[in-house]
N, C-alpha and C. Protein backbone atom coordinates (compact mmCIF):
# COMPACT_ATOMS: atom_id res chain seq x y z
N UNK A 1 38.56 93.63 101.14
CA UNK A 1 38.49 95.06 101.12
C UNK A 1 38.86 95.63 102.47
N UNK A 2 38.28 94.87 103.58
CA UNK A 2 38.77 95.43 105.02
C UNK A 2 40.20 95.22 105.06
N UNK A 3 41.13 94.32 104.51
CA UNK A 3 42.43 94.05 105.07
C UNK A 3 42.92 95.30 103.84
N UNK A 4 42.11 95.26 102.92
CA UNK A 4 43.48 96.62 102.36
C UNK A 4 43.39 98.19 102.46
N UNK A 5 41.88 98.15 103.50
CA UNK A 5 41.92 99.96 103.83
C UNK A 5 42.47 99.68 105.15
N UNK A 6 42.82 98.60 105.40
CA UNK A 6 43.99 98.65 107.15
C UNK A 6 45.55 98.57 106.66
N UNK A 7 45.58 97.97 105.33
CA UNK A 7 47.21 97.92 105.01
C UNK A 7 47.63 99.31 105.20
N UNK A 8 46.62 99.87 104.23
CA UNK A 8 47.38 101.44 103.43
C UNK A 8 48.07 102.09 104.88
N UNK A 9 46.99 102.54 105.83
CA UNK A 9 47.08 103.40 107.12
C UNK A 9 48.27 102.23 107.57
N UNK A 10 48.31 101.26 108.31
CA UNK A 10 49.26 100.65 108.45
C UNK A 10 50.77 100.86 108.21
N UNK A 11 50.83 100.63 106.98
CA UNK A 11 52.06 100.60 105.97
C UNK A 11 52.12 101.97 105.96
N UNK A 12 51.26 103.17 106.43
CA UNK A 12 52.01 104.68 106.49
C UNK A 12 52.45 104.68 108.13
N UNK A 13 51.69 104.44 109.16
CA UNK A 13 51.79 104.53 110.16
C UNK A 13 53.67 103.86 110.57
N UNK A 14 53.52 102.86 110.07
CA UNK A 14 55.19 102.28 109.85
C UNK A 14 55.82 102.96 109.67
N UNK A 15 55.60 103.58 108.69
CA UNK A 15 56.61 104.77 107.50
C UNK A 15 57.28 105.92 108.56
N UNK A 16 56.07 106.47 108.91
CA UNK A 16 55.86 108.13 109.82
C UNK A 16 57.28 107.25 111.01
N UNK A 17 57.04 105.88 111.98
CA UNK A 17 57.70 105.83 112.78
C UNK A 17 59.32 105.69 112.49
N UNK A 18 59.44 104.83 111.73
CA UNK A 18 60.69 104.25 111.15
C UNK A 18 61.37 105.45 110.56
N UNK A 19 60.83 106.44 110.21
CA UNK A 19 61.76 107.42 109.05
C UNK A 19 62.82 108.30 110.06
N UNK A 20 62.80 108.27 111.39
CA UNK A 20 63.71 109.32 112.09
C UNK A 20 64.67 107.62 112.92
N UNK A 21 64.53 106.31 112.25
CA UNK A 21 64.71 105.91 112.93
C UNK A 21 66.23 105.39 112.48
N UNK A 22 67.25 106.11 111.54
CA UNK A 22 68.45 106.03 110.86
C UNK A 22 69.22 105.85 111.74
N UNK A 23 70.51 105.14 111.22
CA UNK A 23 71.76 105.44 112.42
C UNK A 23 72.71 106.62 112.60
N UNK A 24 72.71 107.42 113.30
CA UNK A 24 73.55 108.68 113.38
C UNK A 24 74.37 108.85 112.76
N UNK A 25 75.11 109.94 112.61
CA UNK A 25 75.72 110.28 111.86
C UNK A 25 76.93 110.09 112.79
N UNK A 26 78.47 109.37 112.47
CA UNK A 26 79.75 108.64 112.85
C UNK A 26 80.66 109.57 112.61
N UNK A 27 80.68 111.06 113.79
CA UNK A 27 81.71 111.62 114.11
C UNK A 27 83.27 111.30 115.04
N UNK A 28 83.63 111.04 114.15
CA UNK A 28 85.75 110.49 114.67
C UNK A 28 86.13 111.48 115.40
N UNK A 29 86.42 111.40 116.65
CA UNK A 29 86.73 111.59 117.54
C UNK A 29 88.45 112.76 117.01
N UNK A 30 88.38 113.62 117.76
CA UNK A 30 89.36 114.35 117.06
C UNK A 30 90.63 114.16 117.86
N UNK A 31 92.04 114.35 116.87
CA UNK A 31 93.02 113.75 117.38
C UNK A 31 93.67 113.71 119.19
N UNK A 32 94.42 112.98 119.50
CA UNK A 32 94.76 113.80 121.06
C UNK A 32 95.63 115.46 120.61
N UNK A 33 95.87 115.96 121.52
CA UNK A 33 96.68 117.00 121.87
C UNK A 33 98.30 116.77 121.36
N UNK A 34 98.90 117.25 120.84
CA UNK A 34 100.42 117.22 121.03
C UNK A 34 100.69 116.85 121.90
N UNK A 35 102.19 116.28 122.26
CA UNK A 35 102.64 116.01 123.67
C UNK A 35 103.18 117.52 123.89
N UNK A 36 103.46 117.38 125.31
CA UNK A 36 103.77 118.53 125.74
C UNK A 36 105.52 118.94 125.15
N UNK A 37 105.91 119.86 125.44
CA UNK A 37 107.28 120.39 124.48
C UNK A 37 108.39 120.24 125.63
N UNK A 38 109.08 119.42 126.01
CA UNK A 38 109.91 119.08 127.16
C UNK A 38 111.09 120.15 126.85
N UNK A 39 111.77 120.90 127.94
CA UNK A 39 112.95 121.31 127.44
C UNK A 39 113.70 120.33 128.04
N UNK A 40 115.02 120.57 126.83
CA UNK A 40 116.05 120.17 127.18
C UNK A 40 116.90 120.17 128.32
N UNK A 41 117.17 118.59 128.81
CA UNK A 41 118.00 119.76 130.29
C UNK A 41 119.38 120.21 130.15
N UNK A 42 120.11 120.38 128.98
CA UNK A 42 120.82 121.43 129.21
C UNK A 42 120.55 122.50 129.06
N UNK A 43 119.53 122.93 128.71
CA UNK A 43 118.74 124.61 128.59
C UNK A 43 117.72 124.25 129.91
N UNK A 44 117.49 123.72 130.44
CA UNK A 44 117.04 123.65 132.01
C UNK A 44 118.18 123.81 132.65
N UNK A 45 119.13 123.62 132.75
CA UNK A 45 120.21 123.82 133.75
C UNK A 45 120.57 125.16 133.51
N UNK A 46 120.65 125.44 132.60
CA UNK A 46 120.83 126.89 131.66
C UNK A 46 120.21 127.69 132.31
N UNK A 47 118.83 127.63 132.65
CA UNK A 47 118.06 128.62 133.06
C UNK A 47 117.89 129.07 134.52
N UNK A 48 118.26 127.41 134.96
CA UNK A 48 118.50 127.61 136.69
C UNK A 48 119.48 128.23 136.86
N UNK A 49 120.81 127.71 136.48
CA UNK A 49 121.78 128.36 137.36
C UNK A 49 121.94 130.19 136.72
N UNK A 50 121.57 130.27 135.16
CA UNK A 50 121.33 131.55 134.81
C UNK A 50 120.71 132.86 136.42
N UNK A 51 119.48 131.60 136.31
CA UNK A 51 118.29 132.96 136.81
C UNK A 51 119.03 133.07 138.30
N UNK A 52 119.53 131.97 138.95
CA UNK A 52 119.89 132.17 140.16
C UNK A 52 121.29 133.09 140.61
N UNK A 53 122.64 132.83 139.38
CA UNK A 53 123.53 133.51 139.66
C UNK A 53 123.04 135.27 139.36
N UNK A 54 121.82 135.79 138.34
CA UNK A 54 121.37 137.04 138.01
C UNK A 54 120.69 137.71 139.10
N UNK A 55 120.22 136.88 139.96
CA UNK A 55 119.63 137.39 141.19
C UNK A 55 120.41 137.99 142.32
N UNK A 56 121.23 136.35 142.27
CA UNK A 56 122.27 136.96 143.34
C UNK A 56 123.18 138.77 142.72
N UNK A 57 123.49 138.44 141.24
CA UNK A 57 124.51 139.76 141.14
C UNK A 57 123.21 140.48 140.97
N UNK A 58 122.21 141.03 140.74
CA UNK A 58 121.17 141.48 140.52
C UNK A 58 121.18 142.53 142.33
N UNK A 59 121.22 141.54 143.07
CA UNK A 59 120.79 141.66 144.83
C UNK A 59 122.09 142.56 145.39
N UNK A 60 123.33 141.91 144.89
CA UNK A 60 124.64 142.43 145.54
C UNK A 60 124.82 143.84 144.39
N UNK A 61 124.25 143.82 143.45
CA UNK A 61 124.77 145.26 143.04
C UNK A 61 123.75 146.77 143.69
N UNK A 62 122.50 146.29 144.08
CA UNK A 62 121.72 146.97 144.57
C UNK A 62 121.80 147.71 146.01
N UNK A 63 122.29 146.90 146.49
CA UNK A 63 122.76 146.73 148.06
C UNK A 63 123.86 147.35 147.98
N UNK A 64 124.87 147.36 147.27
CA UNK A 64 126.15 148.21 147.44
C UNK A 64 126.34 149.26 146.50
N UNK A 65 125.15 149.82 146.10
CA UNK A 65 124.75 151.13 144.79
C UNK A 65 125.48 151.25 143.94
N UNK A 66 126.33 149.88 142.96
CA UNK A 66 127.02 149.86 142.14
C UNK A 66 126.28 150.27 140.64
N UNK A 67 125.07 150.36 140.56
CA UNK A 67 124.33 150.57 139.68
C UNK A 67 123.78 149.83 138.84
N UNK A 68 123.24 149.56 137.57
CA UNK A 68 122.83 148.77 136.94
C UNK A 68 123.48 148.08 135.90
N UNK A 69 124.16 147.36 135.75
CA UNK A 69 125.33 146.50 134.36
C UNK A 69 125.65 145.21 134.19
N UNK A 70 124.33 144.57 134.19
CA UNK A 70 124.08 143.16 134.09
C UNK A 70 125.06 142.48 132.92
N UNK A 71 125.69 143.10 132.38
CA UNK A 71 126.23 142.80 131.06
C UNK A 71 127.50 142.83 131.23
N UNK A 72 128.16 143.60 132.68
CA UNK A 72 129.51 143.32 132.43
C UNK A 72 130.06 142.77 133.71
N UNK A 73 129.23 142.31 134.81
CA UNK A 73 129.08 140.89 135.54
C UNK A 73 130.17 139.99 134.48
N UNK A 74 130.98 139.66 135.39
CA UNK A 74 132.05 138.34 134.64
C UNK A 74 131.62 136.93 134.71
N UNK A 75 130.63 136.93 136.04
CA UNK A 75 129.42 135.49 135.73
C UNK A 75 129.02 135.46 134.28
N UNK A 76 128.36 136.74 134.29
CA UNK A 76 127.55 137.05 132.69
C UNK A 76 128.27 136.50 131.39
N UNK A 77 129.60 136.64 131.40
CA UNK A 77 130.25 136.28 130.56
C UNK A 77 131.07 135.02 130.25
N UNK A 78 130.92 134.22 131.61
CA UNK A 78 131.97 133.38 131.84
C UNK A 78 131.01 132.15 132.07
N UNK A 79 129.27 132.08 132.12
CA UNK A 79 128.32 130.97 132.12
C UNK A 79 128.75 130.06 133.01
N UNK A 80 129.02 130.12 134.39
CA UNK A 80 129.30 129.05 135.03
C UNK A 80 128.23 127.99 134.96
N UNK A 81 128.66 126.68 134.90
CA UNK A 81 127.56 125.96 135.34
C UNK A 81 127.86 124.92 134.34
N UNK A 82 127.99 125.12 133.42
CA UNK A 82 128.42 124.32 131.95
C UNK A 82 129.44 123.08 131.97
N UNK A 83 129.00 121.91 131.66
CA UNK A 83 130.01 120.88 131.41
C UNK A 83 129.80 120.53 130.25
N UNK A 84 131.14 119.74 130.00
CA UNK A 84 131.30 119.46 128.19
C UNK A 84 129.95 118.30 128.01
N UNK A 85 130.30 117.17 129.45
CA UNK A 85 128.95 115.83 128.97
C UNK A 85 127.95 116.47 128.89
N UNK A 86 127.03 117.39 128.87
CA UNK A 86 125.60 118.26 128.80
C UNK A 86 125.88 118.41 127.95
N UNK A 87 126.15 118.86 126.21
CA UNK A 87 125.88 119.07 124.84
C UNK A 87 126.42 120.38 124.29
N UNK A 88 126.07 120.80 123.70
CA UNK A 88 126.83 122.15 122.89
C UNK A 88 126.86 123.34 123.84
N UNK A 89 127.76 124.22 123.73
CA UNK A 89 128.12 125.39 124.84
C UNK A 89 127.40 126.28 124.06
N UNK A 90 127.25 126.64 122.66
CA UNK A 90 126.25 127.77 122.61
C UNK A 90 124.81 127.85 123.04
N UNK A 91 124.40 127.04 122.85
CA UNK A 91 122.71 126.76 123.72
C UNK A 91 122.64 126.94 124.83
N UNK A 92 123.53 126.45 125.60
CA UNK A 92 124.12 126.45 127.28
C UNK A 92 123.58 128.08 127.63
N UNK A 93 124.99 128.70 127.01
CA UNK A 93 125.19 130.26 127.15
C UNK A 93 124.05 130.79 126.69
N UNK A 94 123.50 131.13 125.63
CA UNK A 94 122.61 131.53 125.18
C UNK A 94 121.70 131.52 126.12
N UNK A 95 121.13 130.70 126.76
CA UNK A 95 119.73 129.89 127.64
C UNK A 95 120.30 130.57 129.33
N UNK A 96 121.60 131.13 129.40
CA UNK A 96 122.57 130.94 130.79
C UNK A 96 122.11 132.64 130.33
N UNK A 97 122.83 133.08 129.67
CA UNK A 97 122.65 134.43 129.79
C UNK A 97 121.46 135.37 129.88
N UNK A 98 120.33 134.71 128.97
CA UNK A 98 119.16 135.07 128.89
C UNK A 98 118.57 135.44 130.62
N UNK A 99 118.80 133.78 131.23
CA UNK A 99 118.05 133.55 132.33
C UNK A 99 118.28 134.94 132.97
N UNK A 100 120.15 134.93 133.14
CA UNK A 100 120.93 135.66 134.02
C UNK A 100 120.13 137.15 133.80
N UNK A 101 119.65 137.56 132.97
CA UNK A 101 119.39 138.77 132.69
C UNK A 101 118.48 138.65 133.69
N UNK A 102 117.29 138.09 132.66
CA UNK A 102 115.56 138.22 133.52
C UNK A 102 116.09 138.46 134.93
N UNK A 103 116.72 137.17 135.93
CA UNK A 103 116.85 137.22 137.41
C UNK A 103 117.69 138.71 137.64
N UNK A 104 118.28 139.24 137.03
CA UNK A 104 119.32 139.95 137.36
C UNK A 104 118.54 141.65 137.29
N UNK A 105 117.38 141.43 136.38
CA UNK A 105 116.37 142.31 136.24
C UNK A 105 115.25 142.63 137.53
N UNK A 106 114.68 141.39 137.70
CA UNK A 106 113.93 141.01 139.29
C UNK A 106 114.34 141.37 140.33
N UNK A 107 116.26 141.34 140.50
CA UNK A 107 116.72 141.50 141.86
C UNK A 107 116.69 143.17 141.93
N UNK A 108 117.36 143.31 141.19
CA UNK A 108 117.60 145.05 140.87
C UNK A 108 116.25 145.75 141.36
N UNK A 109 115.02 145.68 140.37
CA UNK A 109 114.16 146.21 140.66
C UNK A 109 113.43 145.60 141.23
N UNK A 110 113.82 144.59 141.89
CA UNK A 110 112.80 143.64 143.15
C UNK A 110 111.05 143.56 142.92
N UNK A 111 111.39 143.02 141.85
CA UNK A 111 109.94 142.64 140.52
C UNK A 111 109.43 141.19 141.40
């Protein structure tokens, strides 16, 4: 009779400890990040020599109060910088002219 009014309390006392004593719950780790988005370097070259020739005509039209006409700059139109081994000429230009603007915008109004 003594060993089974010590089981009962026992065998709860077990219970009460063991019941929080589960294995966690197995959250997977969430994926990495994308890699980063590399540009191309012919639209990197695009953008350098763009932004740099827009500055310069950007700087020399300001300075000699020719006014504002980023668009009819013959750089603007003529994309220096471009070789055939670098890949397609519309991306080139596209990426060349864009730049040329922005810089050509900065010099003007010295942004």
């Amino acid at each position: 009779m003594k060993t089974a009014s010590l089981t009962l309390p026992s065998a709860l006392f077990a219970a009460l400890l063991l019941a929080g004593c589960s294995h966690p719950t197995y959250y997977a780790p969430p994926p990495p990040p994308p890699p980063a988005y590399a540009v191309p370097p012919l639209i990197e070259r695009a953008h350098q020599e763009g932004f740099r020739w827009g500055t310069q005509m950007g700087a020399r039209d300001i300075s000699n109060n020719l006014g504002h006409h980023p668009r009819q700059d013959r750089v603007f139109h003529d994309t220096p910088g471009y070789e055939p081994n670098m890949g397609p000429y519309e991306p080139y230009r596209d990426a060349f002219r864009q730049a040329y603007l922005d810089g050509y915008e900065r010099a003007y109004y010295r942004r």
